[in-house]
Each structure stands twice: as C-alpha cells, then as structure tokens.
PDB file of N, CA and C in Angstrom:
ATOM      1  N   UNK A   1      89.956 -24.817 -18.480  1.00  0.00           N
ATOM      2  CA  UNK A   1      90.533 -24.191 -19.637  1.00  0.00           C
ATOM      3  C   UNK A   1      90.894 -25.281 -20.654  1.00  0.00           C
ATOM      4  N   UNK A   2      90.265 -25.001 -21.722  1.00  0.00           N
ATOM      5  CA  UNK A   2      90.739 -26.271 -22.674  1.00  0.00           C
ATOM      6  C   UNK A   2      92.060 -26.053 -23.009  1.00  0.00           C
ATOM      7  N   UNK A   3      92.568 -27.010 -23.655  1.00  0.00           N
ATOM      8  CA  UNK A   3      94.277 -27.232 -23.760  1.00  0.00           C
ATOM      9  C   UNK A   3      94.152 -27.275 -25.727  1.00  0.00           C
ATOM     10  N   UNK A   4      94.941 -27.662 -25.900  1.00  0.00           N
ATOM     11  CA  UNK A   4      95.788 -27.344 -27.248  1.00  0.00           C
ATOM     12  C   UNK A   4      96.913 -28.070 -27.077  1.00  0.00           C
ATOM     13  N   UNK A   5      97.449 -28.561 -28.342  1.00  0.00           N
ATOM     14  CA  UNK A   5      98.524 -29.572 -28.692  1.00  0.00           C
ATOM     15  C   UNK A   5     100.002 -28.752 -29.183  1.00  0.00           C
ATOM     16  N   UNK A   6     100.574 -28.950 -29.578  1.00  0.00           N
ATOM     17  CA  UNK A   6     101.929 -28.563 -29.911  1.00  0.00           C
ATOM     18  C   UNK A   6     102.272 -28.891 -31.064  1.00  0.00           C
ATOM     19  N   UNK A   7     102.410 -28.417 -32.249  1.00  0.00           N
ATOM     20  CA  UNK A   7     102.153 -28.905 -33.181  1.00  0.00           C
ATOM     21  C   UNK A   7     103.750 -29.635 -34.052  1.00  0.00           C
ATOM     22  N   UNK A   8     104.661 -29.802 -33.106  1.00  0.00           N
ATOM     23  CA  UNK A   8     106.200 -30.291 -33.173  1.00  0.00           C
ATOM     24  C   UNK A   8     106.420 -31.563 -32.135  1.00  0.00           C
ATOM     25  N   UNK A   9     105.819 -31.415 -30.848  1.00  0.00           N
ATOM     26  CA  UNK A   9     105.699 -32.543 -30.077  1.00  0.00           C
ATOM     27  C   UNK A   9     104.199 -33.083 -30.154  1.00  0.00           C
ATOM     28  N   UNK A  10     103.444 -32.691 -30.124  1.00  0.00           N
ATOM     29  CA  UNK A  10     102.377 -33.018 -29.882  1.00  0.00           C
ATOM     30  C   UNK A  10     101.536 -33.298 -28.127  1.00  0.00           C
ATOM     31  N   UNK A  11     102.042 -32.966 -27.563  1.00  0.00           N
ATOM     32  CA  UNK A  11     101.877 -32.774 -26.109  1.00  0.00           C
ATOM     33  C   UNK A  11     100.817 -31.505 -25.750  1.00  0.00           C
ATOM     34  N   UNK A  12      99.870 -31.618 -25.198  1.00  0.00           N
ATOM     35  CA  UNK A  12      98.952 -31.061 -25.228  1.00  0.00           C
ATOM     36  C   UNK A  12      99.467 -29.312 -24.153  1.00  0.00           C
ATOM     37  N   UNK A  13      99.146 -28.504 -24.411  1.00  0.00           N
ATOM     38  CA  UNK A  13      99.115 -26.675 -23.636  1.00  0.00           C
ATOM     39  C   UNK A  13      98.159 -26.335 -23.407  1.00  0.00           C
ATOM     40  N   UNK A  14      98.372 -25.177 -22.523  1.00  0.00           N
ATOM     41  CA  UNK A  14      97.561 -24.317 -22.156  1.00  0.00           C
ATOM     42  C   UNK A  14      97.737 -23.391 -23.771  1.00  0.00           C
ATOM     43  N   UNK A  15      96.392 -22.730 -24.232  1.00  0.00           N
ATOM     44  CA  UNK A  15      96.328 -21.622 -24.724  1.00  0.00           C
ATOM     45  C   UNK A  15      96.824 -20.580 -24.688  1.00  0.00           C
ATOM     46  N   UNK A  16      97.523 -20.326 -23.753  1.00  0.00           N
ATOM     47  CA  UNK A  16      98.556 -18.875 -23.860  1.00  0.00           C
ATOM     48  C   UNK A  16      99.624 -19.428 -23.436  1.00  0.00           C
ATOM     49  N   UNK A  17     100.200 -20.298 -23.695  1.00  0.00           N
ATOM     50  CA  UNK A  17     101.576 -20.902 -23.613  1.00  0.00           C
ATOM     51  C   UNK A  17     102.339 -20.202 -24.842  1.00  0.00           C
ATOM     52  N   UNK A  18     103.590 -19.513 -24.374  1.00  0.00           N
ATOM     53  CA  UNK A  18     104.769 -19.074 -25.608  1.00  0.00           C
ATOM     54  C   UNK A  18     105.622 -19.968 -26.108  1.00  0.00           C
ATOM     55  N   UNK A  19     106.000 -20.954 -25.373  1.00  0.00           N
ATOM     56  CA  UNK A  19     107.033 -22.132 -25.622  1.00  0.00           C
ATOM     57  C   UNK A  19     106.354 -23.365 -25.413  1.00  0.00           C
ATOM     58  N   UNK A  20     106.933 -24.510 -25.942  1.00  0.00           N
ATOM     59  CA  UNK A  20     106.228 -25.803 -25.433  1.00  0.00           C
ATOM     60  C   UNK A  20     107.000 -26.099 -24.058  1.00  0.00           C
ATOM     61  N   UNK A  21     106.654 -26.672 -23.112  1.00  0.00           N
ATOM     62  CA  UNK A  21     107.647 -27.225 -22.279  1.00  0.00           C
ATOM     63  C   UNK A  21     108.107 -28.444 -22.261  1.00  0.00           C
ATOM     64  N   UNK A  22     108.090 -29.249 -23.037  1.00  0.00           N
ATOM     65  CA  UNK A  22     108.104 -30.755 -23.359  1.00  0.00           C
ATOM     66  C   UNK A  22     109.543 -30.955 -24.835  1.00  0.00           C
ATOM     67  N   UNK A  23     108.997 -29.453 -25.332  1.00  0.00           N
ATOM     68  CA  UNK A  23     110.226 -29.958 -26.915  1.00  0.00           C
ATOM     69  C   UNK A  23     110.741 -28.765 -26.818  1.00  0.00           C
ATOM     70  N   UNK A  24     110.392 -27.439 -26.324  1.00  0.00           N
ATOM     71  CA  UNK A  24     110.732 -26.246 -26.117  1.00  0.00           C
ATOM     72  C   UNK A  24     110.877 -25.540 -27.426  1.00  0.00           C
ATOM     73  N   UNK A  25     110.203 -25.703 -28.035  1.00  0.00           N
ATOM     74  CA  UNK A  25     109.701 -24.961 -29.392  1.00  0.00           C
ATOM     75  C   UNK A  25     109.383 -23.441 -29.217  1.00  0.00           C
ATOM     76  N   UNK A  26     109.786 -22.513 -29.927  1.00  0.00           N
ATOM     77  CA  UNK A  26     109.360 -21.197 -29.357  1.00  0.00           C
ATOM     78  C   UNK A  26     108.113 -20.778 -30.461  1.00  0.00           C
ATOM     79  N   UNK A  27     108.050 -21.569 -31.120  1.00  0.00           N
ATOM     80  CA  UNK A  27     106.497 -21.157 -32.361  1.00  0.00           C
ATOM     81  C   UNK A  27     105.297 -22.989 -31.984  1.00  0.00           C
ATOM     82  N   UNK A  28     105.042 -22.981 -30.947  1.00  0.00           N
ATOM     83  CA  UNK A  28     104.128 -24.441 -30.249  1.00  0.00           C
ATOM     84  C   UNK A  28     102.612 -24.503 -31.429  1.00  0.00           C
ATOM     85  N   UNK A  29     102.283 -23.228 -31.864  1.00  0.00           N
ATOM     86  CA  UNK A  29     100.963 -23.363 -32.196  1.00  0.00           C
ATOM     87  C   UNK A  29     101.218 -22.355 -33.696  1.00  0.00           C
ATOM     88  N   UNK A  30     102.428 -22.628 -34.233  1.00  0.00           N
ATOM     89  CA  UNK A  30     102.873 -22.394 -35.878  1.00  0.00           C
ATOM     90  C   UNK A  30     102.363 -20.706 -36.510  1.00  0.00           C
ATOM     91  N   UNK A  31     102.295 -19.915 -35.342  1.00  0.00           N
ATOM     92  CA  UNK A  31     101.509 -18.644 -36.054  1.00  0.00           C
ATOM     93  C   UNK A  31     102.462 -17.978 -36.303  1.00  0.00           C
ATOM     94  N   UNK A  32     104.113 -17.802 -36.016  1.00  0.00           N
ATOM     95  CA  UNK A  32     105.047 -17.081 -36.509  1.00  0.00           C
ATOM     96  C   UNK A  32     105.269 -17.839 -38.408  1.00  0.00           C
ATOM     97  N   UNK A  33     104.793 -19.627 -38.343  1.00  0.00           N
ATOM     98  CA  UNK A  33     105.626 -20.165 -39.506  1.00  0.00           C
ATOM     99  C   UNK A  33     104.039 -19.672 -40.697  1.00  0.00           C
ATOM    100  N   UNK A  34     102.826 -19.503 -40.084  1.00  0.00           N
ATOM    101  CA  UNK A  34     101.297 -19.015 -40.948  1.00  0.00           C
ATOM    102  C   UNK A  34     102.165 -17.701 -41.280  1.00  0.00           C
ATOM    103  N   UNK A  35     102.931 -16.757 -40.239  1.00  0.00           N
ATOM    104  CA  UNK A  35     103.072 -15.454 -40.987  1.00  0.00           C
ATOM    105  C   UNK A  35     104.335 -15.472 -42.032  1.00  0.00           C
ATOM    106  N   UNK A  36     105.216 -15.934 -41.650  1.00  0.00           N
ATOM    107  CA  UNK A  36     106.331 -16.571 -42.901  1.00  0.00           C
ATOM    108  C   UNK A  36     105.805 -16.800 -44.098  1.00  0.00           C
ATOM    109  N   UNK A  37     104.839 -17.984 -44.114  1.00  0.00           N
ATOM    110  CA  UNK A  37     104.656 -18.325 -45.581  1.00  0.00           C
ATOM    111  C   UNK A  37     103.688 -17.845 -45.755  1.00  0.00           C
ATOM    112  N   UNK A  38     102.846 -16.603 -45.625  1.00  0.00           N
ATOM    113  CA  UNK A  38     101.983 -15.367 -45.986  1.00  0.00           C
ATOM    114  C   UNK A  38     102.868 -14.733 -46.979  1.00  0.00           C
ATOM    115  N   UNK A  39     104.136 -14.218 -45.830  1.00  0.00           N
ATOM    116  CA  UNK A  39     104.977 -13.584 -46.794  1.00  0.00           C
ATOM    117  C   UNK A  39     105.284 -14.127 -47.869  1.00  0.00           C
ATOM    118  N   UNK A  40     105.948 -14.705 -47.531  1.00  0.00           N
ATOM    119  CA  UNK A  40     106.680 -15.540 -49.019  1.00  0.00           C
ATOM    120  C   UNK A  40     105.912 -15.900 -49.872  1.00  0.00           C
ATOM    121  N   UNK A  41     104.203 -16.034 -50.015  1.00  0.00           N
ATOM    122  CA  UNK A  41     103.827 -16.011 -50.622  1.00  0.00           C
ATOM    123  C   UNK A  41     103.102 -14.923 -51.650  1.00  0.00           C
ATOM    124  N   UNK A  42     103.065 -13.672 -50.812  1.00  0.00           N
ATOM    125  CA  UNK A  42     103.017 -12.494 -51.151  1.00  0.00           C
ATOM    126  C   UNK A  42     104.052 -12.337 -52.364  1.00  0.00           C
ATOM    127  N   UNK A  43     105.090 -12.293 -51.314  1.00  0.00           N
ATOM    128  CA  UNK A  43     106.569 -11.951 -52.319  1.00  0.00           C
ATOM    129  C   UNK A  43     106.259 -12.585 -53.880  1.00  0.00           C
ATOM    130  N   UNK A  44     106.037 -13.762 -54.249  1.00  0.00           N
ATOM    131  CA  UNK A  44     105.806 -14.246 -55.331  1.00  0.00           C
ATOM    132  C   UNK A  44     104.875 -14.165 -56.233  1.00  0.00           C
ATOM    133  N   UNK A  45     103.710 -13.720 -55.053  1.00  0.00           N
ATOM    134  CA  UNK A  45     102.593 -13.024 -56.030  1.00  0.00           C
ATOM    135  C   UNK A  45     102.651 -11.893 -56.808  1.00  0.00           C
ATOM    136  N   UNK A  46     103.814 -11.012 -56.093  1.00  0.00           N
ATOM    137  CA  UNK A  46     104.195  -9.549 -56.346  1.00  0.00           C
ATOM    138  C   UNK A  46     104.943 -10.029 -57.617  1.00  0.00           C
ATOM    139  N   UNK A  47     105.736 -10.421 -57.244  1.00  0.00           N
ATOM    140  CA  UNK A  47     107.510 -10.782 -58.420  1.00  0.00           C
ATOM    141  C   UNK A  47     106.789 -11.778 -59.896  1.00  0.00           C
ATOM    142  N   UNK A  48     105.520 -12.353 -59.681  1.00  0.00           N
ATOM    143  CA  UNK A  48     104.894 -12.784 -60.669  1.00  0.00           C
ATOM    144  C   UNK A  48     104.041 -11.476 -61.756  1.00  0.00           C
ATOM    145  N   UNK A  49     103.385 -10.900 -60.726  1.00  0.00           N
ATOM    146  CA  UNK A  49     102.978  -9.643 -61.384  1.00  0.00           C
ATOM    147  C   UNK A  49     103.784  -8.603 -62.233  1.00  0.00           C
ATOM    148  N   UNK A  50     104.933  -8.236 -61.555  1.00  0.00           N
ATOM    149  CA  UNK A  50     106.033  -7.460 -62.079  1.00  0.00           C
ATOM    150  C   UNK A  50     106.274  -7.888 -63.216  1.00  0.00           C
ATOM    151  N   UNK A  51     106.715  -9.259 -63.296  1.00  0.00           N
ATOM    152  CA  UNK A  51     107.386  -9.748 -64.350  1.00  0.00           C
ATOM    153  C   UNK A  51     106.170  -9.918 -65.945  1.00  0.00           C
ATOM    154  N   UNK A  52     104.757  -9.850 -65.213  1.00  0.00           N
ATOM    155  CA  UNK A  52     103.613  -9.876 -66.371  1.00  0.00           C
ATOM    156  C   UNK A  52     103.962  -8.372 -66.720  1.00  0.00           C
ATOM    157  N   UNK A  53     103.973  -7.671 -66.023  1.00  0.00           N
ATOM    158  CA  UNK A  53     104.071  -6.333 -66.683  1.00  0.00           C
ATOM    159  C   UNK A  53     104.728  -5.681 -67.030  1.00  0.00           C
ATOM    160  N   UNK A  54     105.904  -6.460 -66.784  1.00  0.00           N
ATOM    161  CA  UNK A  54     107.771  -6.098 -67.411  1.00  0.00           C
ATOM    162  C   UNK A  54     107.014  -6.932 -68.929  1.00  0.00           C
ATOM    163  N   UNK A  55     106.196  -7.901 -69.054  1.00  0.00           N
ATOM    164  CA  UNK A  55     106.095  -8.830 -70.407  1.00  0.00           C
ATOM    165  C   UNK A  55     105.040  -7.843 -71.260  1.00  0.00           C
ATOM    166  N   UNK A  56     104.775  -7.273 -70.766  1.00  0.00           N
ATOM    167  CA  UNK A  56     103.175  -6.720 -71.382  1.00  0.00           C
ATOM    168  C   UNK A  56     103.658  -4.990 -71.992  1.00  0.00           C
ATOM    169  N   UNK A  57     104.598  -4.600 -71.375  1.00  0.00           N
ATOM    170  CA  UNK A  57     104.866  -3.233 -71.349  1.00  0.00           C
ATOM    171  C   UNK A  57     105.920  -3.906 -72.766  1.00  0.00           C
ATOM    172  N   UNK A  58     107.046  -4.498 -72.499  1.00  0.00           N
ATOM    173  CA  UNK A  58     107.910  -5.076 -73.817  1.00  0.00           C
ATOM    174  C   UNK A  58     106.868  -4.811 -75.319  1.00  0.00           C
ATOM    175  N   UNK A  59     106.545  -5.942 -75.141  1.00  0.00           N
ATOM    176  CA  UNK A  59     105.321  -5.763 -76.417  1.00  0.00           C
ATOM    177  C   UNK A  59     104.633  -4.970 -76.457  1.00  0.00           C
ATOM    178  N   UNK A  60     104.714  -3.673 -75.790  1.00  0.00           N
ATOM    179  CA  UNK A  60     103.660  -2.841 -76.217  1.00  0.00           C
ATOM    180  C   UNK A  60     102.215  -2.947 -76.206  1.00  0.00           C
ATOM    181  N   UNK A  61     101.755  -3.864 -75.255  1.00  0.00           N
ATOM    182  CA  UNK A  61     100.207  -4.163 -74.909  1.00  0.00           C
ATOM    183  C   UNK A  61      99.531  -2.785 -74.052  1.00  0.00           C
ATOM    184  N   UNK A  62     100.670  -2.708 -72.953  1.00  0.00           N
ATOM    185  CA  UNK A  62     100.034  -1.463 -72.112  1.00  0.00           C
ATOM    186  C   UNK A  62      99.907   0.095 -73.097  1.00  0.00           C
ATOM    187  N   UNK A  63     101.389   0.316 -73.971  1.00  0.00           N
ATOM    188  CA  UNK A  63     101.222   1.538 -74.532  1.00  0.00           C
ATOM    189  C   UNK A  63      99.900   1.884 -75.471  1.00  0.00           C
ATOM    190  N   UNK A  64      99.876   0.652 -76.390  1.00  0.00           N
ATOM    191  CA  UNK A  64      98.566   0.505 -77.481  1.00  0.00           C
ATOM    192  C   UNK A  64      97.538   1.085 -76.612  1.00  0.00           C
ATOM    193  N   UNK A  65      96.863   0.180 -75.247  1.00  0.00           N
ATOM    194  CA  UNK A  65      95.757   0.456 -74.670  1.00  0.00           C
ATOM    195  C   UNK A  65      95.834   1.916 -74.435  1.00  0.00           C
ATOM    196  N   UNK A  66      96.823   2.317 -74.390  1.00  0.00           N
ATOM    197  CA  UNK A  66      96.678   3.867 -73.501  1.00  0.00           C
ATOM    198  C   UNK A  66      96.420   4.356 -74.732  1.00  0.00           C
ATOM    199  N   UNK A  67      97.091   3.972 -76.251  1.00  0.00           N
ATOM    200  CA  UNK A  67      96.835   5.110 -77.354  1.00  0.00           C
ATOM    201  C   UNK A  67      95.399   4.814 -77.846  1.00  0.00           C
ATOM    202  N   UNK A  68      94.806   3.512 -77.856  1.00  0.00           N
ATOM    203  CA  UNK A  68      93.271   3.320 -77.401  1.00  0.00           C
ATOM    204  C   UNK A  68      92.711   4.354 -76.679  1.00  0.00           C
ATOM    205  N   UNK A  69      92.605   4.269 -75.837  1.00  0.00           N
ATOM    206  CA  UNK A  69      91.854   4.877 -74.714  1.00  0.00           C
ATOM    207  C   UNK A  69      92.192   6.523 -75.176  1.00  0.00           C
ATOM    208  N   UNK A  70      93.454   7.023 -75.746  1.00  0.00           N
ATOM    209  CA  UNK A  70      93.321   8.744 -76.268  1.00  0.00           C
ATOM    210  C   UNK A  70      92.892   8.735 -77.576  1.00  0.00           C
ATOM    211  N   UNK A  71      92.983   8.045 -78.100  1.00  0.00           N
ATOM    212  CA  UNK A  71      92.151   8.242 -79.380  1.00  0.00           C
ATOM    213  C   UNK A  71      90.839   8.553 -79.445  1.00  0.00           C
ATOM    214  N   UNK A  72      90.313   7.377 -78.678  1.00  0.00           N
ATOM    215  CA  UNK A  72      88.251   7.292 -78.333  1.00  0.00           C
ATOM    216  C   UNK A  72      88.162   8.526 -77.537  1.00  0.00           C
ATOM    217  N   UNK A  73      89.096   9.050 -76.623  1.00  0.00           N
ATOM    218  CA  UNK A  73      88.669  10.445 -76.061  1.00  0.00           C
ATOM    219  C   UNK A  73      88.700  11.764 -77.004  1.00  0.00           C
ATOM    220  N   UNK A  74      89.442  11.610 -77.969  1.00  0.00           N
ATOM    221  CA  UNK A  74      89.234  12.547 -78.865  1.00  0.00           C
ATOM    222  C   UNK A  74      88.087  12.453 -80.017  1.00  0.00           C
ATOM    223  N   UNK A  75      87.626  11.656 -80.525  1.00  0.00           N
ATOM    224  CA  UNK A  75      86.863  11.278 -81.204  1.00  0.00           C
ATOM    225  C   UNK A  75      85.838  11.712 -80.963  1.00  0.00           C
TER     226      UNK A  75
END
C-alpha cells in the first residue's frame, strides 16, 4: 500500500489514516482546510457580486436595460 506524507509533520501514512500519529493532526492530508478556503472563497465571490449589483442597480444600469429590452418588444 503506498503511503502518503502528513502535510504538518511530514512523516509519511497510510492512505486512510484520520489523524497523524506522529503530530496528531486531525486534518494529516488538508481536505477539511481545501474545503474551508472553497468556502471562503465562495463567500467573496458572492459578496463581490452583490455589491456589483447593489452598484449597477444605484445608477440605474439594470432598470435602463429592462426599459431597453420593453421598448424593442413593443416596437
């Protein structure tokens, strides 16, 4: 069975190891800290968006397009 390292000690595991046994780390192979900063990066992608369209709706970019778009349908 090939082994795998620990990515806090560096001491090599088994592949289905939950903890390291050497530093006793309970995340050995970082896939709880990959899903953390997924999130958190989500989160900011979201809260960046919001805030374009909190900017876009202010000025009246989104309403115009919509009175665009009913105008050419009546026409």
């Amino acid at each position: 069975m090939a082994s795998l390292t620990c990515i806090d000690c560096g001491r090599s595991l088994i592949p289905t190891a939950r903890s390291c046994l050497h530093c006793s780390s309970d995340d050995p192979f970082g896939h709880a800290r990959r899903r953390e900063r997924l999130a958190f990066i989500a989160q900011v992608v979201i809260t960046v968006l919001l805030i374009l369209l909190a900017i876009a709706v202010n000025r009246g970019w989104v309403a115009s397009a919509m009175l665009d778009d009913a105008s050419r349908h009546l026409l």
